[in-house]
N, C-alpha and C. Protein backbone atom coordinates (compact mmCIF):
# COMPACT_ATOMS: atom_id res chain seq x y z
N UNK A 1 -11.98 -18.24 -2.50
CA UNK A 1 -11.36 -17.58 -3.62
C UNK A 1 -9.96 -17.09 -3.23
N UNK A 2 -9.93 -16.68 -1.76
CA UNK A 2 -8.36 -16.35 -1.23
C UNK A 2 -7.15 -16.97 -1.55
N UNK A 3 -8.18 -18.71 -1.02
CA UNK A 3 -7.03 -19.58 -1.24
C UNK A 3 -6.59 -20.12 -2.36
N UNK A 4 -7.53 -20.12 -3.33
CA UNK A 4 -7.21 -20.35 -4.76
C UNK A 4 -6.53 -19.51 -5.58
N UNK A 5 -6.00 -18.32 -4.78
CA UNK A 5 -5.84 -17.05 -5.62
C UNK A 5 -4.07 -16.95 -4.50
N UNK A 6 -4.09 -17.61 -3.49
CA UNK A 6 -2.73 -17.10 -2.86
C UNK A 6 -1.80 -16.73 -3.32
N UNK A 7 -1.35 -18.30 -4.41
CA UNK A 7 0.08 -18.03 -4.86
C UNK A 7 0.19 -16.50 -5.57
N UNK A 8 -0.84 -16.22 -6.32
CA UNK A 8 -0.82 -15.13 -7.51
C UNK A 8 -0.68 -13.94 -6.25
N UNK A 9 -1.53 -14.13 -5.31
CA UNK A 9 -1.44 -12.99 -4.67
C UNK A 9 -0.23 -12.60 -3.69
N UNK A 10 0.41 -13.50 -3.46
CA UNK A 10 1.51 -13.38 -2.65
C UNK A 10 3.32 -12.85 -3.96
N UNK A 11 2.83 -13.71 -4.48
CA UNK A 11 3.61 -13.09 -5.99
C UNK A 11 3.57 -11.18 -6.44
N UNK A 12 2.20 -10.81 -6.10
CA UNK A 12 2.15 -9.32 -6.44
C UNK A 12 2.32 -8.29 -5.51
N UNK A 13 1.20 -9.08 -4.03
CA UNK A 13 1.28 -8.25 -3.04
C UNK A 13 2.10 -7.20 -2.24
N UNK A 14 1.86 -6.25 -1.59
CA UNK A 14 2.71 -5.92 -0.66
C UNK A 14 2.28 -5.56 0.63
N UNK A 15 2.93 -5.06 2.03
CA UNK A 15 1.90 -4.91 2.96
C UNK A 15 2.93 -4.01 3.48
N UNK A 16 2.84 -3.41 4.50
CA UNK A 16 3.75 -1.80 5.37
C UNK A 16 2.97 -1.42 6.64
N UNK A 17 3.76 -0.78 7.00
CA UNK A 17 3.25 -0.96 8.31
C UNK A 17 3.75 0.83 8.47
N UNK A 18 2.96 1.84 8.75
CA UNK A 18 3.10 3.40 9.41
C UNK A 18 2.97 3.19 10.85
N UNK A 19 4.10 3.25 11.54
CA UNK A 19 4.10 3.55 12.78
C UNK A 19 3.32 4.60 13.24
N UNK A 20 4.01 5.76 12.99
CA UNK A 20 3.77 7.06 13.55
C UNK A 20 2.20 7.72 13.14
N UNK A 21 1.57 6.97 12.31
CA UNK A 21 0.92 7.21 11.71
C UNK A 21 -0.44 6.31 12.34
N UNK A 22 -0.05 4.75 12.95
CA UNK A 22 -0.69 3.84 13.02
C UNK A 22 -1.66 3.40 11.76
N UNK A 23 -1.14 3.01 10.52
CA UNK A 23 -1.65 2.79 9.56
C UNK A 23 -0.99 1.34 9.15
N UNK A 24 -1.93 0.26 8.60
CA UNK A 24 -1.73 -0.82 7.97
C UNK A 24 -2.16 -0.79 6.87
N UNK A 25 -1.01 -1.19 6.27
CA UNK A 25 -1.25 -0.94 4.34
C UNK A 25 -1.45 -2.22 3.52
N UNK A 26 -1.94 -2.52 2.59
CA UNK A 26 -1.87 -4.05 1.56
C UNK A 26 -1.99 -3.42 0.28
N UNK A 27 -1.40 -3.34 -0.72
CA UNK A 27 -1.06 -3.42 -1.99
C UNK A 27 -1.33 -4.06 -3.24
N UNK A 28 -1.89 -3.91 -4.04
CA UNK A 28 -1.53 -4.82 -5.35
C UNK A 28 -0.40 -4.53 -5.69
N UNK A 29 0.35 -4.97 -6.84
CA UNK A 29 1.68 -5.27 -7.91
C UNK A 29 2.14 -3.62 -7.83
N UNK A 30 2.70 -3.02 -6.76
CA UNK A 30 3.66 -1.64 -7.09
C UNK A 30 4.68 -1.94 -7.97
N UNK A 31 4.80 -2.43 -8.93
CA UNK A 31 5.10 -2.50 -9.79
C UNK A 31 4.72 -2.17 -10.90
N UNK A 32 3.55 -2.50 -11.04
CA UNK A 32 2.80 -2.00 -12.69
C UNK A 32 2.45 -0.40 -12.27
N UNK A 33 1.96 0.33 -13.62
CA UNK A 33 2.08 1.59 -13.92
C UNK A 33 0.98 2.24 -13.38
N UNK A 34 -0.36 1.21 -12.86
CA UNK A 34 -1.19 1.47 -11.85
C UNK A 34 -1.65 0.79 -11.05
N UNK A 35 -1.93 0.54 -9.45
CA UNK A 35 -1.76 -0.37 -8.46
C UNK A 35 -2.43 0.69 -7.74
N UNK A 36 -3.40 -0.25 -6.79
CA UNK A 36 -4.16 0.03 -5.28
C UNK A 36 -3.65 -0.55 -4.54
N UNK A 37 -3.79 0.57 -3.40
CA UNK A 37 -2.85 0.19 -2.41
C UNK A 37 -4.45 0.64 -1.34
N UNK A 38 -4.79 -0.21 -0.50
CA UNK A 38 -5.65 -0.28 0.93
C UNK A 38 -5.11 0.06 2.14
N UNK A 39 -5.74 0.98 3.13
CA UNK A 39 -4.93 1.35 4.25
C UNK A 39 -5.92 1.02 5.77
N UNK A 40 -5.85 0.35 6.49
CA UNK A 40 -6.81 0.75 8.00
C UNK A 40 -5.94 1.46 9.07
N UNK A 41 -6.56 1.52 9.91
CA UNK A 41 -6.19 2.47 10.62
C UNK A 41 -6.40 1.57 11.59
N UNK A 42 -5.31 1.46 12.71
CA UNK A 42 -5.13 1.20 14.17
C UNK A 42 -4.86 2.06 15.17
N UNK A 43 -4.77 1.53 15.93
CA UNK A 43 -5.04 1.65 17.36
C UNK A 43 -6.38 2.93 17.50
N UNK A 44 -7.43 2.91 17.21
CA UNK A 44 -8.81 3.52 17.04
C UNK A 44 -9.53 2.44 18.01
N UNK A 45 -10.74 3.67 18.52
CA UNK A 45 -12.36 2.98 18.78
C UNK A 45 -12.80 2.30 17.31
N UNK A 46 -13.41 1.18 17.45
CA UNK A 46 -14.40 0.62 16.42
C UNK A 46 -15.13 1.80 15.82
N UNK A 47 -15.62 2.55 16.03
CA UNK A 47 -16.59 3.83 15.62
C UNK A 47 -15.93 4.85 14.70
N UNK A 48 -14.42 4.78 15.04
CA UNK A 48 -13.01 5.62 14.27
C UNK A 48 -12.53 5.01 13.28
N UNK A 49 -12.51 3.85 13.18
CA UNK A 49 -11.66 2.94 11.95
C UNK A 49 -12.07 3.41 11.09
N UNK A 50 -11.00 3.35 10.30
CA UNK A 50 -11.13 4.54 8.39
C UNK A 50 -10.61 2.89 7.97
N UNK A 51 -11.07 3.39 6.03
CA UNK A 51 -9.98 2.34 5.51
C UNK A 51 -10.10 3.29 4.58
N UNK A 52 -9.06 3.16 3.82
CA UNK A 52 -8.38 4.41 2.55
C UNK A 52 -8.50 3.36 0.99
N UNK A 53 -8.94 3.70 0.13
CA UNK A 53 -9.00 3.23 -0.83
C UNK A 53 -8.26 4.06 -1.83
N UNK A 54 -6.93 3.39 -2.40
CA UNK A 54 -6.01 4.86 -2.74
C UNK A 54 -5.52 4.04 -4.21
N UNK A 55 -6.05 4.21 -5.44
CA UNK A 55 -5.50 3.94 -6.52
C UNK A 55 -4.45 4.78 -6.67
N UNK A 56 -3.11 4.45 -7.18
CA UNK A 56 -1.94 5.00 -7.12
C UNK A 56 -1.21 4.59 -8.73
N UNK A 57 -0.90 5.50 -8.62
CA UNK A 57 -0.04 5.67 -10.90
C UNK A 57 1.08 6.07 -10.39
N UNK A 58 2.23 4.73 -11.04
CA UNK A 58 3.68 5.01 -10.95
C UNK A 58 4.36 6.10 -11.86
N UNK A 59 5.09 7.39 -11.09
CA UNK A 59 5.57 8.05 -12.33
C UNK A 59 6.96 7.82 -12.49
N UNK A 60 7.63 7.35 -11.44
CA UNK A 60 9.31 7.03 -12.13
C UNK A 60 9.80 5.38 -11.38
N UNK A 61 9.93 4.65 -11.62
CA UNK A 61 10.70 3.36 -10.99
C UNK A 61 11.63 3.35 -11.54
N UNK A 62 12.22 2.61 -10.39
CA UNK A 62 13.97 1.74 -11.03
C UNK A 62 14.29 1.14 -9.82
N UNK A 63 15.34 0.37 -9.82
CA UNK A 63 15.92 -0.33 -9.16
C UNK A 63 15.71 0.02 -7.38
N UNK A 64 15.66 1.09 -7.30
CA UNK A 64 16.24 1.48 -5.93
C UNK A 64 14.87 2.38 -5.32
N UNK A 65 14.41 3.25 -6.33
CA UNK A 65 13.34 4.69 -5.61
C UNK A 65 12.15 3.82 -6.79
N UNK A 66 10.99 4.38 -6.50
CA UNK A 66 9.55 4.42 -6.97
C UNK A 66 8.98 5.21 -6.71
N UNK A 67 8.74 6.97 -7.46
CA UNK A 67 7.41 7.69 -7.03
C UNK A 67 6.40 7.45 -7.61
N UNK A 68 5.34 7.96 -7.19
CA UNK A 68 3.81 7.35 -7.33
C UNK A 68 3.36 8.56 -6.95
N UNK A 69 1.86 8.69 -7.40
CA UNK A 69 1.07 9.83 -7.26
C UNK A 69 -0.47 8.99 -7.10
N UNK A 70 -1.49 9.42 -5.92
CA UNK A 70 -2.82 8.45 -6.19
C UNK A 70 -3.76 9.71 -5.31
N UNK A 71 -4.96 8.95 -5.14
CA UNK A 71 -5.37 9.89 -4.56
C UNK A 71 -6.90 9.17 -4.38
N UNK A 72 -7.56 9.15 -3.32
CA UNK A 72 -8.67 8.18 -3.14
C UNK A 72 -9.76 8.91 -1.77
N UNK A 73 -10.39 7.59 -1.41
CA UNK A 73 -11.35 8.60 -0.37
C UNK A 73 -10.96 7.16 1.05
N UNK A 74 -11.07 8.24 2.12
CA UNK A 74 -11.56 7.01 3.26
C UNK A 74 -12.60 6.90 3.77
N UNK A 75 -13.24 5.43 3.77
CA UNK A 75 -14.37 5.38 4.12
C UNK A 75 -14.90 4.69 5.25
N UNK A 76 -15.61 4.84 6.60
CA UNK A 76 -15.76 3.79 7.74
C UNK A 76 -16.83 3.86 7.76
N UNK A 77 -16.78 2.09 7.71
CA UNK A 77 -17.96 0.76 7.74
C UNK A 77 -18.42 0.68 8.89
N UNK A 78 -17.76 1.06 9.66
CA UNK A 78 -18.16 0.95 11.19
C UNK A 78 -18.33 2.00 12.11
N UNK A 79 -18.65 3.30 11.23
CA UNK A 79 -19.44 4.55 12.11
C UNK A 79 -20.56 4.07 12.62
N UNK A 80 -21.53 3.26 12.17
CA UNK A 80 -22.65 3.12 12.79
C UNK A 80 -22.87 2.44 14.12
N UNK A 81 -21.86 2.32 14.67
CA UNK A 81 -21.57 2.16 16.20
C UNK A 81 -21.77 3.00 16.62
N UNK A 82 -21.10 4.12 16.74
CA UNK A 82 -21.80 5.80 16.86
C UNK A 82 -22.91 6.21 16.73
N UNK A 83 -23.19 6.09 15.44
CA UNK A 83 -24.14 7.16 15.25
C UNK A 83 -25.03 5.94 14.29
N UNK A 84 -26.42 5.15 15.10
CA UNK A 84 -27.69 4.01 14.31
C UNK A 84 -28.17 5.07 12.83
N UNK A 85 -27.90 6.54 12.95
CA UNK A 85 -28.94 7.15 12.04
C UNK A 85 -27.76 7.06 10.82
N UNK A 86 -26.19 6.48 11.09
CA UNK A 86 -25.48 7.11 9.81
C UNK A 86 -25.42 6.60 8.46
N UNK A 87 -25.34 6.54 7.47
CA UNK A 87 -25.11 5.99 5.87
C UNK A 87 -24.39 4.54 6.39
N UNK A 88 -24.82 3.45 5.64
CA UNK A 88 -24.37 2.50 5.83
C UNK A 88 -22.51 2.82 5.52
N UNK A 89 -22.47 2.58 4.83
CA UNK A 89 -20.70 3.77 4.84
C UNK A 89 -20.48 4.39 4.63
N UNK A 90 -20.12 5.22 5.63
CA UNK A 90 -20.15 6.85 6.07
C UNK A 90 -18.52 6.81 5.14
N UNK A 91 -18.91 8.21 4.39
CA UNK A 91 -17.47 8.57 3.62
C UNK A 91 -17.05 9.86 4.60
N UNK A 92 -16.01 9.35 5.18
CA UNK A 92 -14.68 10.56 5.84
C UNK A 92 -13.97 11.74 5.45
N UNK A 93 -13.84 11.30 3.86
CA UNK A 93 -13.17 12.47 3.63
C UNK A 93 -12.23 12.08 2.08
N UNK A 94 -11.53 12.95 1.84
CA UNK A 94 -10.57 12.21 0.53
C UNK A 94 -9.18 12.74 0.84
N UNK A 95 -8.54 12.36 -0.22
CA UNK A 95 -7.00 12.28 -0.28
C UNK A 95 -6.15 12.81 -1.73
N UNK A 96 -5.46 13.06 -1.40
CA UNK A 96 -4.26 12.86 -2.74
C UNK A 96 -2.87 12.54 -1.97
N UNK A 97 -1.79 11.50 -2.71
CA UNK A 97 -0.70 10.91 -1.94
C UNK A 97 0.16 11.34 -3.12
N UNK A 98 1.70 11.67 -2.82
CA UNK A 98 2.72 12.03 -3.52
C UNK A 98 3.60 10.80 -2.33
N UNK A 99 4.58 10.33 -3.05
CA UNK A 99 5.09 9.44 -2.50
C UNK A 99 6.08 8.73 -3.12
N UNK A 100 7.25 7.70 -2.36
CA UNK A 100 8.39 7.15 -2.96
C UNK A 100 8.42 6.28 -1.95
N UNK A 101 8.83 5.46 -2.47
CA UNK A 101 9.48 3.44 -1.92
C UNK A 101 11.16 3.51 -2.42
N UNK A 102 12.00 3.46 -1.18
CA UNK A 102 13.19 3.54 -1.42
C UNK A 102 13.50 1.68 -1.08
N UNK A 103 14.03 1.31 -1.74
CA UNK A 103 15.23 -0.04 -1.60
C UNK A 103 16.34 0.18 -0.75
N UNK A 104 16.95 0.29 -0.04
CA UNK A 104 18.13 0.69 0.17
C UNK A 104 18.92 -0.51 0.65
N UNK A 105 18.45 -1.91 0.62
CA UNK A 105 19.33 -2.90 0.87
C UNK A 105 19.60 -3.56 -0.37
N UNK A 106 20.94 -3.70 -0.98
CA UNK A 106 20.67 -4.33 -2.15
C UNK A 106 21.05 -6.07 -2.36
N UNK A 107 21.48 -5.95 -1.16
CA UNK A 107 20.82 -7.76 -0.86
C UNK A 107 19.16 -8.13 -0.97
N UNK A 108 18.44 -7.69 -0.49
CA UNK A 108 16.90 -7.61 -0.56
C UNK A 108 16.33 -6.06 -0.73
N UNK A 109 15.76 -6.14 -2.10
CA UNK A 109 15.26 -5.08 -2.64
C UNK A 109 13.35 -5.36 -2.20
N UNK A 110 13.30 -6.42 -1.55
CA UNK A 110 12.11 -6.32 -0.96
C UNK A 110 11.65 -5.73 -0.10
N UNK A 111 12.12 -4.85 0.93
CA UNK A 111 12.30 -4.48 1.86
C UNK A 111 12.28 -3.07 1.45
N UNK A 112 10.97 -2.21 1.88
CA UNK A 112 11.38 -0.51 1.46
C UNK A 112 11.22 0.23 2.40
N UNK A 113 11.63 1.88 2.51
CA UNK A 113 10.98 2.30 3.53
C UNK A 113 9.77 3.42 2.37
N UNK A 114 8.75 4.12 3.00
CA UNK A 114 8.30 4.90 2.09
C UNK A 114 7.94 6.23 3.11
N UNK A 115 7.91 7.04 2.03
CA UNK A 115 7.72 8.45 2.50
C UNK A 115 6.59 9.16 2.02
N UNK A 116 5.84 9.68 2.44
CA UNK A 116 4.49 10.58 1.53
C UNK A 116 4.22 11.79 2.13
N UNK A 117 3.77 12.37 1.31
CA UNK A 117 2.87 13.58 1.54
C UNK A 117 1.55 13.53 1.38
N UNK A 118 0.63 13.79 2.08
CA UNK A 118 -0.90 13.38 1.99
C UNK A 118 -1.85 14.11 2.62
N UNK A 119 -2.20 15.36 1.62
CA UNK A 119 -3.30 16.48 1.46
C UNK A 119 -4.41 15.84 2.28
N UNK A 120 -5.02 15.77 2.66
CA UNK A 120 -6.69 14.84 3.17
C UNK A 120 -7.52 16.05 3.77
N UNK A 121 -9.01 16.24 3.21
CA UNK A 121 -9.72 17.14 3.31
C UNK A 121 -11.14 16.34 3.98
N UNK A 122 -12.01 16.48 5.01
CA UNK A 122 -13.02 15.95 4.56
C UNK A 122 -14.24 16.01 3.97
N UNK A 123 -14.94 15.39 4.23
CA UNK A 123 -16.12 14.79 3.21
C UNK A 123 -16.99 16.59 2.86
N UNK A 124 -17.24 17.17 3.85
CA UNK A 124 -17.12 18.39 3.34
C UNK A 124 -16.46 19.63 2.86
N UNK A 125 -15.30 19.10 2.89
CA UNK A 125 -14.74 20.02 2.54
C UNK A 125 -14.27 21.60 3.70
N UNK A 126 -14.92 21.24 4.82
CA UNK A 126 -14.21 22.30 5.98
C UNK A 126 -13.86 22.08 6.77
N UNK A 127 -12.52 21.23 6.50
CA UNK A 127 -11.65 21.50 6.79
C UNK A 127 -10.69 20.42 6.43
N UNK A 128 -9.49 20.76 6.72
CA UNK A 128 -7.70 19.59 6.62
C UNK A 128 -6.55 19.48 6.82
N UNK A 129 -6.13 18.41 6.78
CA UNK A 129 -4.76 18.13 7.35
C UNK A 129 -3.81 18.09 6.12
N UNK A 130 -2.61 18.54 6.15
CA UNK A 130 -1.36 18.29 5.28
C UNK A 130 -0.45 17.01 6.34
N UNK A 131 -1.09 15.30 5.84
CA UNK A 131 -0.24 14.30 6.39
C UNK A 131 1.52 14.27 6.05
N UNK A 132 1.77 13.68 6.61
CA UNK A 132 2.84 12.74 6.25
C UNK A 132 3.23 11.62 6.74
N UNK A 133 3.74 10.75 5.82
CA UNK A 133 3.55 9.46 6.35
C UNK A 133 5.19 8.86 6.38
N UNK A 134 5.33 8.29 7.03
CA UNK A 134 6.69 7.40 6.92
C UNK A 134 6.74 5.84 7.80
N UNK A 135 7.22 4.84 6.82
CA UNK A 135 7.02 3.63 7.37
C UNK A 135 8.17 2.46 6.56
N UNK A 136 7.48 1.64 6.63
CA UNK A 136 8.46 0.36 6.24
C UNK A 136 7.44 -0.92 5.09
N UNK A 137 7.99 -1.20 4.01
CA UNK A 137 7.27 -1.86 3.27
C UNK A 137 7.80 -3.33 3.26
N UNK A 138 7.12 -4.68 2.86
CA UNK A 138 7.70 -6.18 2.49
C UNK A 138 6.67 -5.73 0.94
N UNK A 139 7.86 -6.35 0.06
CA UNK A 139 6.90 -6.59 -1.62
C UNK A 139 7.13 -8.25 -1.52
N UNK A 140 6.10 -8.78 -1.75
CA UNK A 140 6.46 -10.47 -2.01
C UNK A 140 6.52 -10.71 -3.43
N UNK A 141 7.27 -11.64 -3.88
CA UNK A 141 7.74 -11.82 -5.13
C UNK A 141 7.73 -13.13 -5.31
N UNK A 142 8.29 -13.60 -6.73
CA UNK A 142 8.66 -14.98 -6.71
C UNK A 142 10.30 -14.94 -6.65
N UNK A 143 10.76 -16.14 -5.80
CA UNK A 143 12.12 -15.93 -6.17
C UNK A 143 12.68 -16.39 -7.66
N UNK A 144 13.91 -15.56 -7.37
CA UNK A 144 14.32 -15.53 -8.41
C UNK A 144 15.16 -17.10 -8.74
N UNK A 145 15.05 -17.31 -10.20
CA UNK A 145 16.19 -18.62 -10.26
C UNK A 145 17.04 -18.52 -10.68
N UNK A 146 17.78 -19.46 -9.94
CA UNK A 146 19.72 -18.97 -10.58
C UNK A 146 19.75 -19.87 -11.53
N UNK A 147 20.68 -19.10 -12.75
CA UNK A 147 20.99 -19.95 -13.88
C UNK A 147 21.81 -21.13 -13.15
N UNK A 148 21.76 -21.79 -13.53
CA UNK A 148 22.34 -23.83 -13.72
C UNK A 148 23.40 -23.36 -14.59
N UNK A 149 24.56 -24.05 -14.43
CA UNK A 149 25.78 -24.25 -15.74
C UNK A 149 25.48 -24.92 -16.51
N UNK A 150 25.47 -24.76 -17.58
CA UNK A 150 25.42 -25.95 -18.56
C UNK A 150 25.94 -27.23 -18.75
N UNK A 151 25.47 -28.44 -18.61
CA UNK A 151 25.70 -29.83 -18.96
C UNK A 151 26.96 -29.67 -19.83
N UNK A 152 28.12 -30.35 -19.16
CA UNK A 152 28.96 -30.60 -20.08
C UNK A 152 28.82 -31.86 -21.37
N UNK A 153 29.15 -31.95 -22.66
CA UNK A 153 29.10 -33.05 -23.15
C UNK A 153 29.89 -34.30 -22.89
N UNK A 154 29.43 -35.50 -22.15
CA UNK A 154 30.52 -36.49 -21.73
C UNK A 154 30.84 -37.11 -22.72
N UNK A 155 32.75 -37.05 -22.72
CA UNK A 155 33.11 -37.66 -23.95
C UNK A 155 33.72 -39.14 -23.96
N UNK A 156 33.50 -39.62 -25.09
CA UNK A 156 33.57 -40.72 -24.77
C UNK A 156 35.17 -41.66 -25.06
């Protein structure tokens, strides 16, 4: 289904990379007025890996900035390395993200960096972190086509 689905998906996608954060991101269409965006977590033990499930609602775009507001839970598939007695997926904790995708090359507006703020409490509720995130985005697109001049009429 991946491969039957590439072109469309490479057309909407996006992916980013949080250094400081060690977070790998993948995206649907940040473009439309609501878009999920998926996060894992690197450099972790197998037993630590989170993945973030973060539906996100655009509140201002244009050309250059995009804020967004979402807010989701993280959940790891692979606690039960740890712990044989745990929930087949153990829920971590939740989130809310405030956030912006800046353009700042205007040769390639594909290219963003993004910034967030990201409340995360966990699964019980005692206790949390006030994140922040900062990283670097690719949006894949279709290219664009350049208008053609118009056919002159050859006269005769």
């Amino acid at each position: 289904m991946l491969l039957l689905g590439q072109e469309k998906l490479r057309a909407q996608a996006s992916v980013g990379y949080y250094p400081w954060s060690s977070l790998l991101t993948v995206s649907t269409n940040a473009k439309k007025v609501i878009w999920l965006d998926t996060r894992m977590q690197t450099n972790s033990l197998f037993s630590s890996l989170s993945i973030d499930i973060l539906p996100m609602i655009n509140l201002k775009r244009g050309e250059v900035a995009q804020w967004y507001l979402g807010g989701g839970l993280r959940l790891n598939p692979l606690y039960r390395i740890a712990d044989p007695d745990a929930d087949l997926i153990t829920v971590d904790g939740y989130s809310v993200n405030f956030g912006v995708r800046v353009a700042p090359l205007p040769m390639n507006r594909r290219i963003m960096l993004a910034l967030e703020l990201n409340p995360y409490v966990k699964d019980k509720f005692d206790s949390g972190v006030l994140k922040s995130h900062f990283g670097i985005v690719y949006a894949f697109g279709k290219k664009k086509k350049t208008d053609a001049a118009p056919e002159q009429p050859v006269n005769p």
